[in-house]
C-alpha atoms as a PDB file:
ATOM      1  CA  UNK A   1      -2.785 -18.356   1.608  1.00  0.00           C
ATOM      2  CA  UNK A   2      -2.177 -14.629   2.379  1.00  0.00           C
ATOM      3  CA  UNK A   3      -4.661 -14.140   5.134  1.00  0.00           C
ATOM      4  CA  UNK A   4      -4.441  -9.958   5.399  1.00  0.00           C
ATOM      5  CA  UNK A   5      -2.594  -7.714   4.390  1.00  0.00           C
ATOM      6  CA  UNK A   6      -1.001  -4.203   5.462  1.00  0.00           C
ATOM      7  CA  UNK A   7      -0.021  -1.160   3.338  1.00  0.00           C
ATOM      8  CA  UNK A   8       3.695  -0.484   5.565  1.00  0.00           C
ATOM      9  CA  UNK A   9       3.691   3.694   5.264  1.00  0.00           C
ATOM     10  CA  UNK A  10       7.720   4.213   5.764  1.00  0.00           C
ATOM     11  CA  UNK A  11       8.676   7.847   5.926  1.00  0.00           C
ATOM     12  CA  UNK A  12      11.851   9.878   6.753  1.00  0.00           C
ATOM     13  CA  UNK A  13      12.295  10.128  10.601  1.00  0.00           C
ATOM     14  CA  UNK A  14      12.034  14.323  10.523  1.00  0.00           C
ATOM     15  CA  UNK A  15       9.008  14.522   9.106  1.00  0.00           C
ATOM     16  CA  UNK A  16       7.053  11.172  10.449  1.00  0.00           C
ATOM     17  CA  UNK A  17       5.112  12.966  13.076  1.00  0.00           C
ATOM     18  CA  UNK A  18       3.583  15.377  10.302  1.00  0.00           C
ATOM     19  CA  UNK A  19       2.829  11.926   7.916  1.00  0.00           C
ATOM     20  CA  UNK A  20       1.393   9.872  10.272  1.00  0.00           C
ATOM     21  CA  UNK A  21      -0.952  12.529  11.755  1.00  0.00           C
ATOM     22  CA  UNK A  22      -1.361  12.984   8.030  1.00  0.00           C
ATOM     23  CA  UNK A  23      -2.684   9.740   7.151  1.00  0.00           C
ATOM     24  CA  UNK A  24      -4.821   9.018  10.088  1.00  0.00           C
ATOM     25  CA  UNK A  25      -6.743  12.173   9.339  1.00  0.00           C
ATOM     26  CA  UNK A  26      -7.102  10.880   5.756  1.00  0.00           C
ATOM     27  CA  UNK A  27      -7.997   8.077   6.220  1.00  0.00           C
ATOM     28  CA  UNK A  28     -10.752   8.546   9.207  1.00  0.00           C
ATOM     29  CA  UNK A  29      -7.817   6.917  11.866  1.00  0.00           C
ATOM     30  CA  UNK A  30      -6.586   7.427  14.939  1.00  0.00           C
ATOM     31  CA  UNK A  31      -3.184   6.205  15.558  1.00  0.00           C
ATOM     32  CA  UNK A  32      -1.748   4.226  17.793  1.00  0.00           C
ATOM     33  CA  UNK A  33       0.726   3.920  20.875  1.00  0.00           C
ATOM     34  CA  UNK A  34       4.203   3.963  19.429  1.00  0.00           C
ATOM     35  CA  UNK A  35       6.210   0.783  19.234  1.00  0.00           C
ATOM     36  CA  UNK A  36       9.292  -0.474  18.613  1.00  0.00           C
ATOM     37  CA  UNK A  37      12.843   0.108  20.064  1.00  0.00           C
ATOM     38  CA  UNK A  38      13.069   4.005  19.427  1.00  0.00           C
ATOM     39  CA  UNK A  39       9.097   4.251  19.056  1.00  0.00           C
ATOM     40  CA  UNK A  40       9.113   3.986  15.546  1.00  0.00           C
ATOM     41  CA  UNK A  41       6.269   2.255  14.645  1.00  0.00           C
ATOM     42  CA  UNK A  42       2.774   2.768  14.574  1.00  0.00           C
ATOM     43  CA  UNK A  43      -0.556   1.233  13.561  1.00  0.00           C
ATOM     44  CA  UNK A  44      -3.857   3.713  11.910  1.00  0.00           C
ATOM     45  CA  UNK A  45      -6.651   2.059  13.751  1.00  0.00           C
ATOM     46  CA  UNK A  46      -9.919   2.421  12.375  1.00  0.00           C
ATOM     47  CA  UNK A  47     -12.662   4.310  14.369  1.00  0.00           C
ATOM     48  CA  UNK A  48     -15.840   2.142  13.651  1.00  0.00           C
ATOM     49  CA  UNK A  49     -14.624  -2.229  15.140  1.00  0.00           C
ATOM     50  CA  UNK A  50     -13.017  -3.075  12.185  1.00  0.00           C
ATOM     51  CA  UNK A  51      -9.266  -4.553  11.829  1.00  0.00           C
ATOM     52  CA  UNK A  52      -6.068  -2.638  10.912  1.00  0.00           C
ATOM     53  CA  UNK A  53      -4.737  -2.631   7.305  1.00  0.00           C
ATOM     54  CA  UNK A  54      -2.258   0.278   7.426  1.00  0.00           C
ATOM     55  CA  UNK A  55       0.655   1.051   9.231  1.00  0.00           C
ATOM     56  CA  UNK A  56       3.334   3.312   9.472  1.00  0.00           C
ATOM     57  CA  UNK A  57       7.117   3.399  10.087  1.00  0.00           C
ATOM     58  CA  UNK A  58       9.728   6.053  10.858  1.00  0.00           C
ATOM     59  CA  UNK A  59      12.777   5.166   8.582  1.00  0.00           C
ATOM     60  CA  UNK A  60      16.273   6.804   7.401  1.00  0.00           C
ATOM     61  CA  UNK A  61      16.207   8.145   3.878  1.00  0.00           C
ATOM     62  CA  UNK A  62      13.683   9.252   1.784  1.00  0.00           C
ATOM     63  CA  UNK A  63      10.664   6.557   2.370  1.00  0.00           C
ATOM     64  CA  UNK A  64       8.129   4.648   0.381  1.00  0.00           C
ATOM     65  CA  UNK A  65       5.934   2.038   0.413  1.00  0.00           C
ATOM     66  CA  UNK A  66       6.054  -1.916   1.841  1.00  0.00           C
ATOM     67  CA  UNK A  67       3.736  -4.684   2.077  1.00  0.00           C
ATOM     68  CA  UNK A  68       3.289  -7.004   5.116  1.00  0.00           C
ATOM     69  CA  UNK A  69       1.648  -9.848   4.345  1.00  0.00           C
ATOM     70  CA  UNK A  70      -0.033 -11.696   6.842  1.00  0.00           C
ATOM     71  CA  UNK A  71      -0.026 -15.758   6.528  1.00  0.00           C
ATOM     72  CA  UNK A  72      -0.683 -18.934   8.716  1.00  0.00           C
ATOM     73  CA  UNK A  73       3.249 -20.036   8.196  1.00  0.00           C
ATOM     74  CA  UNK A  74       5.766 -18.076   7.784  1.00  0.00           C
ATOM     75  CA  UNK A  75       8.676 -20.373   6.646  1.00  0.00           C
ATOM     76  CA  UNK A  76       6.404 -22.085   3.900  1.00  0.00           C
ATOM     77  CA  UNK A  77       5.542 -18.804   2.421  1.00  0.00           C
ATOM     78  CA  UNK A  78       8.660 -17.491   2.687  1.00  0.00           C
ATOM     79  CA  UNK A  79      10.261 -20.872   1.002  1.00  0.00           C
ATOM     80  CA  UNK A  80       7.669 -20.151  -1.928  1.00  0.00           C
ATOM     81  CA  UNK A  81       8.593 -16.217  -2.712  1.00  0.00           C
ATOM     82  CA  UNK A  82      12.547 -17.746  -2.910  1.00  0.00           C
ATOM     83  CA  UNK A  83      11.176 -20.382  -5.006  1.00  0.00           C
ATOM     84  CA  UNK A  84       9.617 -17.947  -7.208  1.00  0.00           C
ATOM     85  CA  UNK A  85      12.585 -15.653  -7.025  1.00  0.00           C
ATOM     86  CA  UNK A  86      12.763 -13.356  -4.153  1.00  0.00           C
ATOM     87  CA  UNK A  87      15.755 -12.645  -2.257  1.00  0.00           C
ATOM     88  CA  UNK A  88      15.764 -12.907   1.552  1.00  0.00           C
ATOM     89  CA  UNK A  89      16.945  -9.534   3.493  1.00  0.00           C
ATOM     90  CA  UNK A  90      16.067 -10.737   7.186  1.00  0.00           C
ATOM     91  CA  UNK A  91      14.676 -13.005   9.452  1.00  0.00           C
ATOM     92  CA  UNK A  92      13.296 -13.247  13.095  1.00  0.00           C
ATOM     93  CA  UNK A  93      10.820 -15.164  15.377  1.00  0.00           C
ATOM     94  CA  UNK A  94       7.511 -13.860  13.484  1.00  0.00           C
ATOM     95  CA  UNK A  95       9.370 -11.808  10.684  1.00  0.00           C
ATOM     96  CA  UNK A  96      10.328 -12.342   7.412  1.00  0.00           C
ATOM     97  CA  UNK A  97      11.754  -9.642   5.432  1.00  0.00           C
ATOM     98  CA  UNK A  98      12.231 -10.384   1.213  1.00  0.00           C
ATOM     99  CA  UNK A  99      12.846  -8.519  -2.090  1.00  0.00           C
ATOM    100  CA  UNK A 100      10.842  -9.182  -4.675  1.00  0.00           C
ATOM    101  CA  UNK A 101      12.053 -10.624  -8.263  1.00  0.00           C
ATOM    102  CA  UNK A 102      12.370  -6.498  -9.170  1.00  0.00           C
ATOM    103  CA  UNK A 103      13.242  -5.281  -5.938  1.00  0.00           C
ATOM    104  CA  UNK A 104      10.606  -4.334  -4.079  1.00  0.00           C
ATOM    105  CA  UNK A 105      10.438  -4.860  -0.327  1.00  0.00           C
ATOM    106  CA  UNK A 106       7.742  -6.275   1.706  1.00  0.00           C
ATOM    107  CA  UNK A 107       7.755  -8.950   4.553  1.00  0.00           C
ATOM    108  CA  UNK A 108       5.841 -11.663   5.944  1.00  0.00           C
ATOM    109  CA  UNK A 109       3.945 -12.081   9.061  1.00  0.00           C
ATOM    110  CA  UNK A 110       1.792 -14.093  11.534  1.00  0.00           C
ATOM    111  CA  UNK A 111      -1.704 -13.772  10.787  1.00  0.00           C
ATOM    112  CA  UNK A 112      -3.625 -12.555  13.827  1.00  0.00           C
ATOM    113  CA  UNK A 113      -6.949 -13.406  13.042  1.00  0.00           C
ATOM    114  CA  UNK A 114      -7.728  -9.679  11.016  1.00  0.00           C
ATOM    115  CA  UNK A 115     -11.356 -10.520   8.908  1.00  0.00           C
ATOM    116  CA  UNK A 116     -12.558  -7.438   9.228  1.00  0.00           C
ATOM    117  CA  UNK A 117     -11.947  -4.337   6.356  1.00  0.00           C
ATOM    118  CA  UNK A 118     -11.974  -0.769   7.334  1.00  0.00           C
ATOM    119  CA  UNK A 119     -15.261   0.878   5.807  1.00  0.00           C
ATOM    120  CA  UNK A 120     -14.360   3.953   3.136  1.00  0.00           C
ATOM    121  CA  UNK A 121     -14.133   7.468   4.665  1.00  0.00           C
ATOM    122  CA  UNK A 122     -16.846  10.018   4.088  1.00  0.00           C
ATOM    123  CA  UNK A 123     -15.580  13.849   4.462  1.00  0.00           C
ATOM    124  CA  UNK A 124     -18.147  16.648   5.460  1.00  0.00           C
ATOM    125  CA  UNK A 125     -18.637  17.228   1.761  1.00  0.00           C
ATOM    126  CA  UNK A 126     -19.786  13.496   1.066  1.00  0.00           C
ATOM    127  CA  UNK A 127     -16.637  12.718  -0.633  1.00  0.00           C
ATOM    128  CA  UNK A 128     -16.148   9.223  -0.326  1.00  0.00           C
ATOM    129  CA  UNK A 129     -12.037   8.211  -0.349  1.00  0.00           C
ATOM    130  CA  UNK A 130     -10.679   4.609   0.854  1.00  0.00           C
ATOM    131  CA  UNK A 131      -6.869   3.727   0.551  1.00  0.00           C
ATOM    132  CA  UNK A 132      -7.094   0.132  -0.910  1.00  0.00           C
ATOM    133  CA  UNK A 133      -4.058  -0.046  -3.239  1.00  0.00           C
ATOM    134  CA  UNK A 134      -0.264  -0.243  -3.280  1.00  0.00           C
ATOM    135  CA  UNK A 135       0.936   0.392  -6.681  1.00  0.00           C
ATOM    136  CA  UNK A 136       4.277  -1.162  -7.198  1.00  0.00           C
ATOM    137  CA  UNK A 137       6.144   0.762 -10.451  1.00  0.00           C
ATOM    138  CA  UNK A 138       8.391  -1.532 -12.390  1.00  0.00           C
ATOM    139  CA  UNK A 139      10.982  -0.840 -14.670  1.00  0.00           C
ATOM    140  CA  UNK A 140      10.803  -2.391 -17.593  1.00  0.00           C
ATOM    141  CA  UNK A 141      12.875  -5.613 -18.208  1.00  0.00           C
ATOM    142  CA  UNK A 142      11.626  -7.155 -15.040  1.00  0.00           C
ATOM    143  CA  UNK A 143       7.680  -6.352 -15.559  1.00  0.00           C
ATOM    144  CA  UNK A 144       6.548  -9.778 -16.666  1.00  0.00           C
ATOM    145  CA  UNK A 145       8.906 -11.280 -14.306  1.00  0.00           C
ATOM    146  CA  UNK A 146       7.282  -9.194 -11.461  1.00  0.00           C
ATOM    147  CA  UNK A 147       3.625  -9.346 -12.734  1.00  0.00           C
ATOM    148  CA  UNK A 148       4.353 -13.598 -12.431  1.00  0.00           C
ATOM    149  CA  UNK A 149       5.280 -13.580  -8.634  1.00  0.00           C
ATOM    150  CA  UNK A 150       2.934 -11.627  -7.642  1.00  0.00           C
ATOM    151  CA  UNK A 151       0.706 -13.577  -9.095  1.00  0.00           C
ATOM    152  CA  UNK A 152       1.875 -16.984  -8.000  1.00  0.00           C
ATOM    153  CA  UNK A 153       2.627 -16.029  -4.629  1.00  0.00           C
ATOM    154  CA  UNK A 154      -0.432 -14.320  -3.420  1.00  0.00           C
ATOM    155  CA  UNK A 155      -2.905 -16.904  -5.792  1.00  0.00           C
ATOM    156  CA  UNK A 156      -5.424 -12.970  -6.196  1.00  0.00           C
ATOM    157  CA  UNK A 157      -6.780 -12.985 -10.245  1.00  0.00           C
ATOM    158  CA  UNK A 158      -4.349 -11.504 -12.392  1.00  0.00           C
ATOM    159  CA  UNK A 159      -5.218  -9.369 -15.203  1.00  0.00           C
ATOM    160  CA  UNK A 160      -4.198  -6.966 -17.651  1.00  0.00           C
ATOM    161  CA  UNK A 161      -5.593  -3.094 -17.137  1.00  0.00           C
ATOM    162  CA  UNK A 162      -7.340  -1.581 -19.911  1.00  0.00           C
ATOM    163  CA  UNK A 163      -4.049   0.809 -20.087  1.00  0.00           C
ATOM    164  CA  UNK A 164      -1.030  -1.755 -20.855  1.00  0.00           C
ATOM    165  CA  UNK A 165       1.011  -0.112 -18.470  1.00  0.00           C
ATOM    166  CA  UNK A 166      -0.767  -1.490 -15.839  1.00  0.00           C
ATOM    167  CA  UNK A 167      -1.566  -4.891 -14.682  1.00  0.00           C
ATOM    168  CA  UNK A 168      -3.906  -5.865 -11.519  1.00  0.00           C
ATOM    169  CA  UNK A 169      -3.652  -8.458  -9.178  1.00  0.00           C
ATOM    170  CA  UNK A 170      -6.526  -8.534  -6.791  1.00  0.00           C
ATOM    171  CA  UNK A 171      -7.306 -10.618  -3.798  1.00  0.00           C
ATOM    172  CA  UNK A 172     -10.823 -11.739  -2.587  1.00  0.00           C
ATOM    173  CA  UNK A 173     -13.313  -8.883  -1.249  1.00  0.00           C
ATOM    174  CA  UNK A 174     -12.745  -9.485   2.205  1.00  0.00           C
ATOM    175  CA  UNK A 175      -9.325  -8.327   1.515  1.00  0.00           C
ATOM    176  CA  UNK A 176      -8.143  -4.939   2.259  1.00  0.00           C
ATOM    177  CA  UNK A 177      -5.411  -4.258  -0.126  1.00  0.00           C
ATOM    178  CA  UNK A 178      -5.613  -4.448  -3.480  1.00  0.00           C
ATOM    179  CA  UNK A 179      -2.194  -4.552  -6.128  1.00  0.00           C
ATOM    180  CA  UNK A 180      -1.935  -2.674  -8.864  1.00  0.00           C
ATOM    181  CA  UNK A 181       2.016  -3.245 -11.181  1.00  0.00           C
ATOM    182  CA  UNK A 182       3.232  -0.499 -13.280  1.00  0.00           C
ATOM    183  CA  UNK A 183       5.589  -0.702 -16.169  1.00  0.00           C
ATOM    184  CA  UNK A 184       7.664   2.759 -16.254  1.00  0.00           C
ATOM    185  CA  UNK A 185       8.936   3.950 -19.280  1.00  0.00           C
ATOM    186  CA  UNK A 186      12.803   4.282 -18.093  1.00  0.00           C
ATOM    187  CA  UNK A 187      15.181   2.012 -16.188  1.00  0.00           C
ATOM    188  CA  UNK A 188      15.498   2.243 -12.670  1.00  0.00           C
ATOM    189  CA  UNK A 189      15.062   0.946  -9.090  1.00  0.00           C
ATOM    190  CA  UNK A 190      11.584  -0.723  -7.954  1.00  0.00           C
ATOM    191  CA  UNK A 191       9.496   1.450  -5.638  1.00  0.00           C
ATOM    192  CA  UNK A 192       5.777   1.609  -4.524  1.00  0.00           C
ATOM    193  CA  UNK A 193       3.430   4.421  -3.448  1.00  0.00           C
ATOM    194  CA  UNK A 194       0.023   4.583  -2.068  1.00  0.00           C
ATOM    195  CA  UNK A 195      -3.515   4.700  -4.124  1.00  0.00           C
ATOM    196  CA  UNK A 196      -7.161   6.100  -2.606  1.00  0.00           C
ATOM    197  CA  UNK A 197     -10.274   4.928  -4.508  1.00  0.00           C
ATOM    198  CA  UNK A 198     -12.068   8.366  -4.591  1.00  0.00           C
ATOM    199  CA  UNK A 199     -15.833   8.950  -5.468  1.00  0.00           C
ATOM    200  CA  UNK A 200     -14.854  12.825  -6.278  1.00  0.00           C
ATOM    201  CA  UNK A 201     -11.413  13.059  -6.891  1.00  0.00           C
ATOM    202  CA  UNK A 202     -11.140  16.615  -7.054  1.00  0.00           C
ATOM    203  CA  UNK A 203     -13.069  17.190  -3.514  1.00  0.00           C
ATOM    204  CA  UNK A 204     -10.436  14.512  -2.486  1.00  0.00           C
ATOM    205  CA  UNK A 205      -7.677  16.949  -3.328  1.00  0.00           C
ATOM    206  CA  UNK A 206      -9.200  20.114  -1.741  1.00  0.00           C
ATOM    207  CA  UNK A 207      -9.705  18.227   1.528  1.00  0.00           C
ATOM    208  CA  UNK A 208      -6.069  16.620   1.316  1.00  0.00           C
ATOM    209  CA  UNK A 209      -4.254  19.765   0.119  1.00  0.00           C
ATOM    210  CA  UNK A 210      -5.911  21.394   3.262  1.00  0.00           C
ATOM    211  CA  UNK A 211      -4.368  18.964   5.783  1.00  0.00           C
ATOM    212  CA  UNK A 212      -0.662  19.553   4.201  1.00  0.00           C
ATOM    213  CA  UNK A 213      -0.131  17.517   1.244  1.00  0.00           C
ATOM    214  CA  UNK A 214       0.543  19.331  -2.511  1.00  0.00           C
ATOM    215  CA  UNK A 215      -0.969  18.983  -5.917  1.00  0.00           C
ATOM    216  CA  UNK A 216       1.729  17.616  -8.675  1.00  0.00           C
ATOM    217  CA  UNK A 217       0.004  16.597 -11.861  1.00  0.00           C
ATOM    218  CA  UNK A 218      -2.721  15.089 -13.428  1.00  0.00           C
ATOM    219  CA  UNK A 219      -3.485  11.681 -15.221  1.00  0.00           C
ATOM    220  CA  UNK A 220      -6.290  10.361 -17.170  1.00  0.00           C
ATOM    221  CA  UNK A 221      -8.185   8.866 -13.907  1.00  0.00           C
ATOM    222  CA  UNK A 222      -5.274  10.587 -11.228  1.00  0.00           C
ATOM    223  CA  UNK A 223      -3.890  12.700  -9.303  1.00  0.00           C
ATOM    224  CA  UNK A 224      -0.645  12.764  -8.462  1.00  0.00           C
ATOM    225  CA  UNK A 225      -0.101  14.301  -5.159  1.00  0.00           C
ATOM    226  CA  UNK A 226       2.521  14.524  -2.267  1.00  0.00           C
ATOM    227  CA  UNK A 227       2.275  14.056   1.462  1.00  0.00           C
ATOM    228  CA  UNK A 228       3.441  16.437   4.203  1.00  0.00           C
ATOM    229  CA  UNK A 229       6.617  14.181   4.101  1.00  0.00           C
ATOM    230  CA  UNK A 230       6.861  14.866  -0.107  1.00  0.00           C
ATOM    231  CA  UNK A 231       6.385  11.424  -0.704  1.00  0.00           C
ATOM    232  CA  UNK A 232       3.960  10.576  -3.899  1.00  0.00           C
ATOM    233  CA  UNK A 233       0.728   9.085  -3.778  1.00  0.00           C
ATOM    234  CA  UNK A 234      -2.458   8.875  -6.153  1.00  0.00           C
ATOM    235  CA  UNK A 235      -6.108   9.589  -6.050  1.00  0.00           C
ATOM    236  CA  UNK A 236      -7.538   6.951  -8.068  1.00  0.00           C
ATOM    237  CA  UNK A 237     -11.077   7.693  -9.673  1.00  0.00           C
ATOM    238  CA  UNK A 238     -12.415   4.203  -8.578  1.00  0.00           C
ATOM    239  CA  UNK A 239     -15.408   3.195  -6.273  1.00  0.00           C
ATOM    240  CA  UNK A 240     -14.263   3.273  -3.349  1.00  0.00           C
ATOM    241  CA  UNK A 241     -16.399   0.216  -2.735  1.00  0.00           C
ATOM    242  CA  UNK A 242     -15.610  -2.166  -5.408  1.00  0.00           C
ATOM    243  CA  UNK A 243     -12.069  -0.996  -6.381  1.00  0.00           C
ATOM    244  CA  UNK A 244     -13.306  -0.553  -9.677  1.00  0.00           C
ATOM    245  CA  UNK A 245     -12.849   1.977 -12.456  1.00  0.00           C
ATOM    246  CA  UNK A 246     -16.129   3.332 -13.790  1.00  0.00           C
END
């Protein structure tokens, strides 16, 4: 059973101070002490008692997106994504680090009793914005491939979007993070960016584009946008409450 999980925010080391102050502000956080070896990690803690559910990580290259999934044992869960064909990348006392059947990184982890989801963020102009998704685009020969593990691995409902493109595989409501998989057009390596459930969109924007991220383009219920680091994310027009499209 995945007991929690955490949306991993990896961004390049010259520009991590900007993100991370970034994405507390945006999503009503405060960060944390640094940790790690060369003080490259850090947790957004929410403000109101409520548990954890992103974190961030200074990292060489471009960045992205990762999971960490949060379960009671780490070998049997890990034994089930090779089962279901995942690769192993690493492993140490209370870490398990895996590809996915398309490539897509994310690791597993000790659950430390988290039960608790961060409540949505309401700006000054009553714009409510939550980050509740990881949206993992999938080229596409390994799509149904990818759309199965996830699916078998974390036991959330599966279903199909009403845009086939898309395909959604969410957990019960006491989790934080939902999934959402992405067929792209083209071929081309597995990657994952960030999605905001957004009551207003567009006030969403204004408020984010004045705390350093830019505007890139628009989709039928999106908007495309770029953090201070210039790594993509999305705000979603969903309820920030339920997840759900209108």
């Amino acid at each position: 059973m995945i007991r929690w999980a955490y949306a991993f925010i990896d961004r390049p080391r010259d520009r991590f101070a900007e993100a991370a102050a970034f994405w507390a502000t945006a999503t009503g956080s405060r960060l944390s002490a640094p940790r790690g070896e060369a003080g490259e990690f850090v947790t957004l803690l929410p403000t109101e008692p409520a548990d954890a559910c992103v974190k961030a990580q200074a990292v060489a290259g471009p960045g992205g997106t990762h999971l960490d999934l949060a379960v009671d044992d780490i070998a049997v869960t890990a034994a089930e994504a090779r089962a279901l064909g995942a690769a192993p990348v690493h492993a140490e006392d209370g870490l398990e680090v895996l590809r996915s059947p398309a490539g897509l990184l994310f690791c597993l982890v000790p659950w430390s009793g988290e039960t608790s989801r961060p409540a949505p963020l309401t700006a000054p102009d009553g714009a409510v914005s939550r980050l509740d998704q990881v949206c993992v685009d999938i080229p596409p020969e390994p799509y149904e491939v990818e759309i199965t593990f996830w699916a078998t691995l974390t036991r959330w409902d599966s279903t199909p979007a009403a845009r086939p493109e898309f395909h959604r595989v969410t957990p019960p409501p006491t989790l934080p993070l939902r999934l959402l998989l992405q067929r792209l057009d083209t071929p081309g390596p597995t990657g994952a960016h960030l999605d905001l459930a957004c009551s207003n969109p567009n006030a969403t924007r204004t408020r984010h584009e004045q705390l350093g991220a830019t505007y890139v383009s628009r989709g039928p219920s999106w908007l495309v946008m770029r953090d201070p680091a210039g790594v993509a994310y999305c705000l979603t027009g969903r309820d920030p409450e339920t997840g759900r499209l209108p």
